[in-house]
C-alpha atoms as a PDB file:
ATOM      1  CA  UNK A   1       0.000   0.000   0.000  1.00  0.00           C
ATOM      2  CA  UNK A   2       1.081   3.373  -0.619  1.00  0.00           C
ATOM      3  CA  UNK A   3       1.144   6.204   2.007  1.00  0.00           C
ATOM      4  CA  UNK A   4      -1.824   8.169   0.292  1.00  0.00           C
ATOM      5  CA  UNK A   5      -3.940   4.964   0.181  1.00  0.00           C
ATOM      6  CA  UNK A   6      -2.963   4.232   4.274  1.00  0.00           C
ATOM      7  CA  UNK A   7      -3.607   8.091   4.836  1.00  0.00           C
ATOM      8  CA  UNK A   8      -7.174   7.744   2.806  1.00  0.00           C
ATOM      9  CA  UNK A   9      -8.166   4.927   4.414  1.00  0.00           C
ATOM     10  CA  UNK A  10      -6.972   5.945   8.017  1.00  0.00           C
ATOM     11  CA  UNK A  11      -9.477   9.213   7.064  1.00  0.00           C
ATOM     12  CA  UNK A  12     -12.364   6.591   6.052  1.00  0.00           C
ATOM     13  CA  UNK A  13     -12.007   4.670   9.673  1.00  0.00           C
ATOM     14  CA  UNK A  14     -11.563   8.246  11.761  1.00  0.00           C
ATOM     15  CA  UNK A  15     -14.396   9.366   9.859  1.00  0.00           C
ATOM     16  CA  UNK A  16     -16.587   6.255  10.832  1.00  0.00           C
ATOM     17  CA  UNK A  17     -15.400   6.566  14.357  1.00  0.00           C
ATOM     18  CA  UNK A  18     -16.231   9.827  14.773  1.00  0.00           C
ATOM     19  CA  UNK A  19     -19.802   9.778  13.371  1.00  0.00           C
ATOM     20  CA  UNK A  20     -20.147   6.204  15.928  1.00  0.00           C
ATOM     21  CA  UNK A  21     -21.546   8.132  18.509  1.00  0.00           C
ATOM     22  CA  UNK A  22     -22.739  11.651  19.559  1.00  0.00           C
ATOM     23  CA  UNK A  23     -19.560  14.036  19.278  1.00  0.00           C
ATOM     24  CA  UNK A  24     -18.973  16.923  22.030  1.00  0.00           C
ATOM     25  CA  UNK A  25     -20.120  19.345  19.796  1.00  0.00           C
ATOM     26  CA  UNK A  26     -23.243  17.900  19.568  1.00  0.00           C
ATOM     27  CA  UNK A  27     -23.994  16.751  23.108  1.00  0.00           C
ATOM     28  CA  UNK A  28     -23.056  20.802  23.319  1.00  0.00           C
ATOM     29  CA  UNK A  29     -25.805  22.070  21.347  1.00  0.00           C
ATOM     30  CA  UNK A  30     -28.409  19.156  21.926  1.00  0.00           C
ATOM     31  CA  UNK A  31     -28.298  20.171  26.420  1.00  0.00           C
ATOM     32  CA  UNK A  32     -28.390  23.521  25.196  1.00  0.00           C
ATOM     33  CA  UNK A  33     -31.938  23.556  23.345  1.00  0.00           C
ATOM     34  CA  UNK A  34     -32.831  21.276  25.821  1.00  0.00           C
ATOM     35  CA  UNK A  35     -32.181  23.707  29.199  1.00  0.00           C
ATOM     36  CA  UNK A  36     -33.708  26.729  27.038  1.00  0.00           C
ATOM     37  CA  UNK A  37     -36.667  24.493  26.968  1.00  0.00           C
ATOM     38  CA  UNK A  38     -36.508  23.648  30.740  1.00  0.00           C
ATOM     39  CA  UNK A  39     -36.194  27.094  30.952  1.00  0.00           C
ATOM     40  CA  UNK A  40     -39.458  28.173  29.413  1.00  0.00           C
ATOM     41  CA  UNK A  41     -41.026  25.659  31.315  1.00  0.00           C
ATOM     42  CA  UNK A  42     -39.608  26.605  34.707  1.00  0.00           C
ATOM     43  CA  UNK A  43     -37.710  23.851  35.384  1.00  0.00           C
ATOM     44  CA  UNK A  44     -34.634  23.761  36.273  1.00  0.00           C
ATOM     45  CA  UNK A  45     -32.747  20.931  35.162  1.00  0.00           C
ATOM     46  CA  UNK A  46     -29.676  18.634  35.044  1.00  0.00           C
ATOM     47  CA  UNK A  47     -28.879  17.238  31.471  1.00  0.00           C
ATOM     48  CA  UNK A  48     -26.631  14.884  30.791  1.00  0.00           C
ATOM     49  CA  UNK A  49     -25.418  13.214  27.521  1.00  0.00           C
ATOM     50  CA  UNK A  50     -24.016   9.978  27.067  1.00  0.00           C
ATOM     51  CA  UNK A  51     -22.195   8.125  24.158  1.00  0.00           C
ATOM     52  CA  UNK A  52     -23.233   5.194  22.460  1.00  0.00           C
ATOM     53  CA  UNK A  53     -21.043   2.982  25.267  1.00  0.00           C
ATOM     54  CA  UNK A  54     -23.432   4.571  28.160  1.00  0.00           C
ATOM     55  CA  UNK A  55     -19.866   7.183  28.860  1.00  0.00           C
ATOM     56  CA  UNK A  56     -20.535  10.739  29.396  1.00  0.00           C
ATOM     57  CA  UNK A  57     -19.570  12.959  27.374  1.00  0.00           C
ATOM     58  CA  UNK A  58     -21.324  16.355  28.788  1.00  0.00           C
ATOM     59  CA  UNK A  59     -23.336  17.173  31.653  1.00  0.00           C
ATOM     60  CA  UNK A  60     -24.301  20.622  32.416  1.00  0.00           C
ATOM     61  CA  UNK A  61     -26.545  21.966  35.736  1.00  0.00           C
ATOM     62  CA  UNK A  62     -28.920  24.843  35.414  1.00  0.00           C
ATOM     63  CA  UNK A  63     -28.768  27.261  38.218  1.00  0.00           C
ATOM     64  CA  UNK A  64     -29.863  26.213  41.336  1.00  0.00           C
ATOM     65  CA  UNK A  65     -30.917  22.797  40.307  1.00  0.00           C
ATOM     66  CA  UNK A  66     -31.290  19.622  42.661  1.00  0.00           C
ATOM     67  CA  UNK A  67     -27.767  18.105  43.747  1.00  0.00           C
ATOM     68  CA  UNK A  68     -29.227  14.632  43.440  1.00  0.00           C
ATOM     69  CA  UNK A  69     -30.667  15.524  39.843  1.00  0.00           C
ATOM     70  CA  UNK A  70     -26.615  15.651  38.734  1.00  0.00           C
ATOM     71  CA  UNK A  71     -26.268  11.394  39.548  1.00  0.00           C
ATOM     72  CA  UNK A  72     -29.675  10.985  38.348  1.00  0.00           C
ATOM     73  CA  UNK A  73     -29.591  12.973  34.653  1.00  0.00           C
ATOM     74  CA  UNK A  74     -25.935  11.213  34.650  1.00  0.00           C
ATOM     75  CA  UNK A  75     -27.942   7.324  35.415  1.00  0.00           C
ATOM     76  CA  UNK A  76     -30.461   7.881  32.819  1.00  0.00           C
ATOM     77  CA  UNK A  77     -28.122   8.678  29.748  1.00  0.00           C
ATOM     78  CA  UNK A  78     -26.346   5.526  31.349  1.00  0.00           C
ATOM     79  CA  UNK A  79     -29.651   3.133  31.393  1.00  0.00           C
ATOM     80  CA  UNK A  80     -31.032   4.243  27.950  1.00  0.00           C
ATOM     81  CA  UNK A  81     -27.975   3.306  26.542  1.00  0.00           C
ATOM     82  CA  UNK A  82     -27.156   0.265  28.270  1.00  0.00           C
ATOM     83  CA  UNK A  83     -30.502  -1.346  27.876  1.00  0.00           C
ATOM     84  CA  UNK A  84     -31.441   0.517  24.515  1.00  0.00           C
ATOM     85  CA  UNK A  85     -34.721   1.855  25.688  1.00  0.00           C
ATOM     86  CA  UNK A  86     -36.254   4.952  27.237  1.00  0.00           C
ATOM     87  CA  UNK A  87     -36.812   4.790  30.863  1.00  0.00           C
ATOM     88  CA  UNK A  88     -40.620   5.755  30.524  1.00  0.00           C
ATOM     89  CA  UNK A  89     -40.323   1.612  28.612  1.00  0.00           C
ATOM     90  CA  UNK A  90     -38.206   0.230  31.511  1.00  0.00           C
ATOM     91  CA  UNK A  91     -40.208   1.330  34.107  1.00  0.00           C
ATOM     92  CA  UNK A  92     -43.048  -0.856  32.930  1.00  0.00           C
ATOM     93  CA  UNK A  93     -40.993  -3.720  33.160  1.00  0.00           C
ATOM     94  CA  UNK A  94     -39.318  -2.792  36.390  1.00  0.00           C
ATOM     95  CA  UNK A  95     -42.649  -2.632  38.027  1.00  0.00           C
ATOM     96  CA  UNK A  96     -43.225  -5.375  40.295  1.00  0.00           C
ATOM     97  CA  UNK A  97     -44.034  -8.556  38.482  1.00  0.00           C
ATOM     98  CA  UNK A  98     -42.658  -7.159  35.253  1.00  0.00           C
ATOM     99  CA  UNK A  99     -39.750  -9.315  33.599  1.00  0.00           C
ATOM    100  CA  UNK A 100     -37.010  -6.721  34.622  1.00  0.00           C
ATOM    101  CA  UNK A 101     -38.176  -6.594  38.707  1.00  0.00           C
ATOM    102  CA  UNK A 102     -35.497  -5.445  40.453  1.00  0.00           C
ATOM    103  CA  UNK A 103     -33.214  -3.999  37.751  1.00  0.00           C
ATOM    104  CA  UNK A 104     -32.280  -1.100  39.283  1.00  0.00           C
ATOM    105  CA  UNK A 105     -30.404  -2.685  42.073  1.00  0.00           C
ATOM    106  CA  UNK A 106     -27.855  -4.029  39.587  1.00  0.00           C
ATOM    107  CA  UNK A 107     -25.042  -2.272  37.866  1.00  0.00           C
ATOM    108  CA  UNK A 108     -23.903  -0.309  40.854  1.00  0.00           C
ATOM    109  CA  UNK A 109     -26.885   1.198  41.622  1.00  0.00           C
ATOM    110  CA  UNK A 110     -26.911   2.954  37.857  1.00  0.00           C
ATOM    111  CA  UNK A 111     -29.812   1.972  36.361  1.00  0.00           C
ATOM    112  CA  UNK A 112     -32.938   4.440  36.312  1.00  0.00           C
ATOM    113  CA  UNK A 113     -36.592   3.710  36.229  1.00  0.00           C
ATOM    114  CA  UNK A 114     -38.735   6.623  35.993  1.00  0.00           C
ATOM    115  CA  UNK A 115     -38.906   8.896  33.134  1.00  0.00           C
ATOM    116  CA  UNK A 116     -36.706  11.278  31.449  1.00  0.00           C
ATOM    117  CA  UNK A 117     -34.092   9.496  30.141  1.00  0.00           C
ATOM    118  CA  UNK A 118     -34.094   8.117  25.598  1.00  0.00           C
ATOM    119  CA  UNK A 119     -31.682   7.077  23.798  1.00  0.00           C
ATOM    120  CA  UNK A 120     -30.520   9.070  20.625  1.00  0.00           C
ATOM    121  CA  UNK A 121     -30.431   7.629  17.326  1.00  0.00           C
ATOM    122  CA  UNK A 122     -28.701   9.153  13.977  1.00  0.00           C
ATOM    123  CA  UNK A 123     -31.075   9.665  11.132  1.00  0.00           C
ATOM    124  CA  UNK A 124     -30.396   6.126   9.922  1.00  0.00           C
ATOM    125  CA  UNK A 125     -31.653   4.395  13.324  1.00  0.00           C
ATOM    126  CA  UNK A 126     -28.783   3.568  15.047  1.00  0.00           C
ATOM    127  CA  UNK A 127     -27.887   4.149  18.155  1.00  0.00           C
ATOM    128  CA  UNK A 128     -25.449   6.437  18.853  1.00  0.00           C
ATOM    129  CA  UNK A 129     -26.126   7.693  22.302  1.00  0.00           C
ATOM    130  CA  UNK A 130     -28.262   8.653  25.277  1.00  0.00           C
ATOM    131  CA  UNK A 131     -29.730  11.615  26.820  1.00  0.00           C
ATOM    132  CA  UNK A 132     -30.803  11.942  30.364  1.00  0.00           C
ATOM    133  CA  UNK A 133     -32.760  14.753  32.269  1.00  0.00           C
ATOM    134  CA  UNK A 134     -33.680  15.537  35.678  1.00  0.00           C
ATOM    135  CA  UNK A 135     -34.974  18.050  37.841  1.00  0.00           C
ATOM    136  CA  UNK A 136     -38.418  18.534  37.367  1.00  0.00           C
ATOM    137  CA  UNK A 137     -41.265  16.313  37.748  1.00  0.00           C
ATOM    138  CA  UNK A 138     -40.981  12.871  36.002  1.00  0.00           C
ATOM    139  CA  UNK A 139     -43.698  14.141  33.874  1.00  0.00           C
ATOM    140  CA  UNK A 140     -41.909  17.466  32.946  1.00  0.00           C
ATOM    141  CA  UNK A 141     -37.967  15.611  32.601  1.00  0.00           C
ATOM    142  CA  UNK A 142     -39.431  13.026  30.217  1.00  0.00           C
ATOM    143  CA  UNK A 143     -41.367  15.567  28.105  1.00  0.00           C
ATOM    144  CA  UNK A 144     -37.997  17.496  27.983  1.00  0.00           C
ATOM    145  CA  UNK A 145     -35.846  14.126  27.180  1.00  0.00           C
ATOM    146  CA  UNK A 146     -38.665  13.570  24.319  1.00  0.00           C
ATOM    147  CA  UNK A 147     -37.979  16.637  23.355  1.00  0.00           C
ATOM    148  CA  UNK A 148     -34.223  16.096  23.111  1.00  0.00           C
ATOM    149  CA  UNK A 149     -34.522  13.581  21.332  1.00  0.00           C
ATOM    150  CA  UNK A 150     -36.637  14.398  18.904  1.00  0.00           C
ATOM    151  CA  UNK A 151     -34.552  17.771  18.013  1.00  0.00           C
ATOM    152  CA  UNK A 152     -30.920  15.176  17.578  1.00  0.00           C
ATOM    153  CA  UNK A 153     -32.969  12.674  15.415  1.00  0.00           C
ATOM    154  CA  UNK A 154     -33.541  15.349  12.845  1.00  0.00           C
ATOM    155  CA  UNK A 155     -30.164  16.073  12.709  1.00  0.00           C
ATOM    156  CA  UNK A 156     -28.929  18.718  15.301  1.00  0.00           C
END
């Protein structure tokens, strides 16, 4: 191989890696929208953003927000990820009786079932990361996660 072909192809792989999960940038912009929306609706909010491998990669706190809403934004971008689902789905199944009983008491403590937590999803489907909120009611952090997540899948 020559060195423009390794160089071309090591821009191909970067490229792929790169668009693998939500960048910085992104996770930027996306909590962003998200707090001006908290904002408007009086909440004040934690949101955190995870990568496609339930890591963070940016968590901001509005002003004067919970403490405990820091851990618990942080949990949800963790669980949507790591079980591919919103938390509104895996609280249904973490009820008692449901298949997933008792979930949340694995994984250190991590896992999240109440709302306001999706996962995010490129424009071709695929997963590419996970968005949690928290601060409000469970009603108002999963209408704001919704919204989230809504806003990345067409292409923020």
């Amino acid at each position: 191989m020559t060195e423009m072909e390794i160089e071309r192809l090591a821009k191909i792989v970067a490229d792929n890696i790169k668009n693998d999960s939500v960048t910085l940038a992104q996770a930027n912009k996306l909590i962003s929208l998200v707090m001006k929306k908290a904002e408007e609706m009086g909440v004040k909010a934690v949101v955190a953003v995870s990568d496609r491998h339930s890591n963070p990669i940016s968590i901001q706190c509005m002003d004067d927000a919970y403490i405990a809403s820091y851990d618990i934004a942080l949990n949800k971008a963790y669980t949507v990820t790591a079980l591919k689902m919103p938390t509104t789905d895996l609280k249904k199944l973490a009820a008692p009786g449901g298949d997933l009983y008792g979930i949340q008491f694995t994984n250190g403590g991590k896992i999240v079932i109440f709302g306001g937590g999706v996962p995010l999803y490129d424009n071709t489907g695929r997963l590419v990361g996970g968005l949690g909120v928290s601060g409000g009611s469970e009603e108002q952090d999963t209408a704001l996660a919704e919204f989230g997540g809504s806003l990345f899948k067409k292409g923020l």
